[in-house]
Structures are given as C-alpha cells and as structure tokens.
N, C-alpha and C. Protein backbone atom coordinates (compact mmCIF):
# COMPACT_ATOMS: atom_id res chain seq x y z
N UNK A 1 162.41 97.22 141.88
CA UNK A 1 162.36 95.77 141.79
C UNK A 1 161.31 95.25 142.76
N UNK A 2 160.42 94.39 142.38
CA UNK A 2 159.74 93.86 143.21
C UNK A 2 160.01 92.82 144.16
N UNK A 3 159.58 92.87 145.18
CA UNK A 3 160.05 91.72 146.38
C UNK A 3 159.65 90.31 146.12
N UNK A 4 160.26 90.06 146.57
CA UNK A 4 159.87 87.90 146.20
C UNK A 4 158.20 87.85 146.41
N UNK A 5 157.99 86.71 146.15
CA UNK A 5 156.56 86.32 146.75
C UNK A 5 156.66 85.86 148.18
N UNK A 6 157.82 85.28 148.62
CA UNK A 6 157.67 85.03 149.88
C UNK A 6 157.57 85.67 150.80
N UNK A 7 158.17 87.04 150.58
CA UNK A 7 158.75 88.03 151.57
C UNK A 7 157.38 88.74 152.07
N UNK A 8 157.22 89.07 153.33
CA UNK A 8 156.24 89.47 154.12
C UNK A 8 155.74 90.94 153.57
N UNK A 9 154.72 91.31 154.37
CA UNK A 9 154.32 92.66 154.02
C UNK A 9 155.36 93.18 154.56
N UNK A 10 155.10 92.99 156.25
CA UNK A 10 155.66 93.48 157.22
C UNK A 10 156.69 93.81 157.50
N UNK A 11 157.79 93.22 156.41
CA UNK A 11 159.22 93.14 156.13
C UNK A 11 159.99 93.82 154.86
N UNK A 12 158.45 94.46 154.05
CA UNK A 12 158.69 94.91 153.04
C UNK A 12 158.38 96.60 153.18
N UNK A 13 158.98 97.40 151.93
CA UNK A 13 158.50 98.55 151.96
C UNK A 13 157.09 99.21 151.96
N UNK A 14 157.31 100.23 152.48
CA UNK A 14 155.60 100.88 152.81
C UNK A 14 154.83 100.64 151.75
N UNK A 15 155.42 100.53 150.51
CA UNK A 15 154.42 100.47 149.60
C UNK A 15 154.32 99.36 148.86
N UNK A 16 154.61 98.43 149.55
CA UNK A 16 154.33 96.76 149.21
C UNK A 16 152.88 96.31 149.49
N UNK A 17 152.65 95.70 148.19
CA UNK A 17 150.60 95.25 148.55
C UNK A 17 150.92 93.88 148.26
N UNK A 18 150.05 92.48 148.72
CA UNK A 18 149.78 91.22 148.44
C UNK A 18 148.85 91.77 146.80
N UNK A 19 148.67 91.14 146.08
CA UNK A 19 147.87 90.82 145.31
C UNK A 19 146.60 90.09 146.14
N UNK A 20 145.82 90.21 145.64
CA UNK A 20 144.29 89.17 146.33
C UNK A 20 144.06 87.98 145.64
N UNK A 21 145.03 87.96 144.28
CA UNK A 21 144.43 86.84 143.52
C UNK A 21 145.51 85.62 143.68
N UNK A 22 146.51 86.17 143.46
CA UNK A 22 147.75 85.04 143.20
C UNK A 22 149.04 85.01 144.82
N UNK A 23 148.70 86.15 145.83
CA UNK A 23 148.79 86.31 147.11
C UNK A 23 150.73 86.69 146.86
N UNK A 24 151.08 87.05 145.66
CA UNK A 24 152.09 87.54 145.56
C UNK A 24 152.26 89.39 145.95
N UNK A 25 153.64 89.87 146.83
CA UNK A 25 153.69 91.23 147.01
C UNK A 25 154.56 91.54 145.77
N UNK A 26 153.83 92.87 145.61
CA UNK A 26 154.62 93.71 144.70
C UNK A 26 154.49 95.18 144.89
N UNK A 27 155.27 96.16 144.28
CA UNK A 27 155.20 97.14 144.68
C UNK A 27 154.04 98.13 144.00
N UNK A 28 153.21 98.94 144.90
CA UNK A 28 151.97 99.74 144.86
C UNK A 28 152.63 101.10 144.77
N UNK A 29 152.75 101.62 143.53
CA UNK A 29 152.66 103.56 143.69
C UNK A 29 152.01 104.15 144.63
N UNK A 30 150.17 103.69 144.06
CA UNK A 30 149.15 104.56 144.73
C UNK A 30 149.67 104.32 146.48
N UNK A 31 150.12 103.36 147.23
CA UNK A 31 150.24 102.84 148.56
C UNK A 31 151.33 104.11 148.90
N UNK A 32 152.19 103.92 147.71
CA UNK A 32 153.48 105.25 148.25
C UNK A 32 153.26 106.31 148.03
N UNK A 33 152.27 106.71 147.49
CA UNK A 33 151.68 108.33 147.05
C UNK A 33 152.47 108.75 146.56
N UNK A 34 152.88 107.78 145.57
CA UNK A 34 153.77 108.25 144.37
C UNK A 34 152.80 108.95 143.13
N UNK A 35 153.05 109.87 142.42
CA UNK A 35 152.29 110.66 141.78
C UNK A 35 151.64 110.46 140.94
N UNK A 36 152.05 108.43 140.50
CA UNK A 36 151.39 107.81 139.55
C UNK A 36 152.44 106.26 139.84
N UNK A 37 151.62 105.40 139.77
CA UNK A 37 151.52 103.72 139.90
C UNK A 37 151.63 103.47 138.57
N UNK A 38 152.40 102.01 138.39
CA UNK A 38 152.86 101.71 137.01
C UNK A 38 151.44 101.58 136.67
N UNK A 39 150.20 100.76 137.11
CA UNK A 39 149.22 100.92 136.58
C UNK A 39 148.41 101.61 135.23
N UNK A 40 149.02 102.91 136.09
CA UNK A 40 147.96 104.45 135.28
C UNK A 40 148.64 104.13 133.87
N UNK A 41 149.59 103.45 133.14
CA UNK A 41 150.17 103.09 132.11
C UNK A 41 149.35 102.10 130.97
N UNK A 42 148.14 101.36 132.22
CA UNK A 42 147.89 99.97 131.81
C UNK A 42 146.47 100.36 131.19
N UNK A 43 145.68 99.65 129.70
CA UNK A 43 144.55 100.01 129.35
C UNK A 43 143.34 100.32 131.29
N UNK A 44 142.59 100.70 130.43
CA UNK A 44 141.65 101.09 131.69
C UNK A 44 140.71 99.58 131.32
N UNK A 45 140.00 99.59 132.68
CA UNK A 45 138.84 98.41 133.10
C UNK A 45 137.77 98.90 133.11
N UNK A 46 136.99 98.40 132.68
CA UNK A 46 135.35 98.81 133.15
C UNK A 46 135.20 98.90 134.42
N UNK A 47 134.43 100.14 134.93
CA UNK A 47 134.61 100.26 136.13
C UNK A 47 134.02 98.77 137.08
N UNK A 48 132.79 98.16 136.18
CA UNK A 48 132.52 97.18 136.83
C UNK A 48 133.07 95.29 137.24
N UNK A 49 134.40 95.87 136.58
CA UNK A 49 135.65 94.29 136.37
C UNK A 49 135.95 94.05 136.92
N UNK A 50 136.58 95.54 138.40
CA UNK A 50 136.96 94.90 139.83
C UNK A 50 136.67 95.98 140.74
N UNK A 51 136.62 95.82 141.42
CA UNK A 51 136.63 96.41 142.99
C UNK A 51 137.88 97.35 143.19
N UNK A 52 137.70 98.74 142.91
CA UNK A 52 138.54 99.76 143.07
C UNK A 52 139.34 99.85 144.13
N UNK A 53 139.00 99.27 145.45
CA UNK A 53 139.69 99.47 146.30
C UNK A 53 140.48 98.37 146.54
N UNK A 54 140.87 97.78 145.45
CA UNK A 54 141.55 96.85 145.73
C UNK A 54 143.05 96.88 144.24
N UNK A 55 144.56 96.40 144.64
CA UNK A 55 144.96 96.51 143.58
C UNK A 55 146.11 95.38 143.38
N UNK A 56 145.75 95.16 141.94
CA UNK A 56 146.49 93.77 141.41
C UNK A 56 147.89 93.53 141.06
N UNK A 57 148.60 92.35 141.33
CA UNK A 57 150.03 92.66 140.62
C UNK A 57 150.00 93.06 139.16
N UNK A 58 150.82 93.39 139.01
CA UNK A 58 151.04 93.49 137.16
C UNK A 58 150.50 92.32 136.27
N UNK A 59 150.91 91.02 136.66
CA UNK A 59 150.63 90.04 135.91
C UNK A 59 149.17 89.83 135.95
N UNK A 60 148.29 90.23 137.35
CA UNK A 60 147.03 89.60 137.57
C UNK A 60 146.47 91.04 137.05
N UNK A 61 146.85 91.86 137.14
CA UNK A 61 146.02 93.14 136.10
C UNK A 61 145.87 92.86 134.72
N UNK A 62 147.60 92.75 134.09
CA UNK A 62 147.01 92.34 132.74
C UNK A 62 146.38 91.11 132.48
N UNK A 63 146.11 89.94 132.92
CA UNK A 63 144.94 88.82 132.82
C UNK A 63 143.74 89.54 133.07
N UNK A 64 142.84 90.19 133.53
CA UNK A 64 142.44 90.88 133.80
C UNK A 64 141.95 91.75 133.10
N UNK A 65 142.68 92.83 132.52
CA UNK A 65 142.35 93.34 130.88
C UNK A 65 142.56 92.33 129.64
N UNK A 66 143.18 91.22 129.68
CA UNK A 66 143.25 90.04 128.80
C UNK A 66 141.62 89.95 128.83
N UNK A 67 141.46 89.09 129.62
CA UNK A 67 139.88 88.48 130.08
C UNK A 67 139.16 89.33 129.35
N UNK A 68 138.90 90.74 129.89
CA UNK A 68 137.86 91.63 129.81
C UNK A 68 137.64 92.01 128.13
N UNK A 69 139.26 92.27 127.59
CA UNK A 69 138.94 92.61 126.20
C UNK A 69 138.80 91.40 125.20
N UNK A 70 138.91 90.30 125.94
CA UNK A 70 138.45 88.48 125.36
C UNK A 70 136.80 88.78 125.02
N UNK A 71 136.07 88.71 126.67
CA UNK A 71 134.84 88.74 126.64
C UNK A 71 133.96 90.07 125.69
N UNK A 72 134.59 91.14 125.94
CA UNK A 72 134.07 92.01 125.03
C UNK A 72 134.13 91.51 123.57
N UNK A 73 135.34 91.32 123.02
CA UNK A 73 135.39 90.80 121.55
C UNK A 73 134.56 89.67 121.16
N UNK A 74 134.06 88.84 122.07
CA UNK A 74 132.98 87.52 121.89
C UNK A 74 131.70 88.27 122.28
N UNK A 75 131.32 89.27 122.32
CA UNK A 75 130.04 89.80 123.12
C UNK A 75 129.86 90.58 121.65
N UNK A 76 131.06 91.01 120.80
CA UNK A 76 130.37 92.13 119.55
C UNK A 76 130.03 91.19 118.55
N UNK A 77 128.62 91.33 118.00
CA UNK A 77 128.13 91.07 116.84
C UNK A 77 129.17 90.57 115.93
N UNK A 78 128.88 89.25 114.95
CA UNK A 78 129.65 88.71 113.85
C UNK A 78 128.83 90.09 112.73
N UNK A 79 130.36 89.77 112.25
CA UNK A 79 130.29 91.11 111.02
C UNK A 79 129.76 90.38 109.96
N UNK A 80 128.69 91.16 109.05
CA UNK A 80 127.95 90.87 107.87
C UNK A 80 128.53 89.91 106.79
C-alpha cells in the first residue's frame, strides 16, 4: 500500500520516493532492491522522455506514456 501524500520520506519506508512531478510518496522497488518495481510491468519510454535517474509515481508514469504515445500517434503520417 502506498503511503499518503502527506507522510514524510523520513517517516516512511526505505523504499519510499517523492515523485518530482506531483511531490506525492509512493513506494519504489528499484529503491528496495526488490528484484523488479511495479514499473518493469509498465510500456517502456523512449529513452529520451525522462531522465533515468529519476522515478515517477504510477499515476505520473502512466501520463507520461499517455503523452508520449499521444505525441507519437500525431507525429505518424495520415494514412492514404
């Protein structure tokens, strides 16, 4: 279960991350060296969409692949 948004890092488990976008904590696999993060579940990003060393809540990941596979689908050629 993920921790509130209010609740601190500092007060949370080792493997609690802020998000960078929406400044909500949630829980990070990769942080717990768990053998796989709900992530690795989620379509992949172009490597150039975000900044690897950084990682998103669930909700701000999938906006995120929302966005990306938006802009791609407006970027392919109208069909004949």
């Amino acid at each position: 279960m993920n921790p509130s948004p209010s609740e601190s890092i500092g007060s949370s488990a080792t493997s609690s991350a802020r998000c960078p976008r929406c400044r909500r904590v949630f829980d990070c696999g990769a942080r717990a060296a768990a053998e796989a993060c709900w992530c690795v579940s989620m379509p992949a990003l172009p490597t150039d969409a975000l900044d690897a060393s950084i990682c998103l809540c669930p909700e701000c990941l999938a906006d995120a692949i929302a966005r990306t596979r938006a802009m791609e689908g407006s970027a392919a050629p109208a069909p004949d």
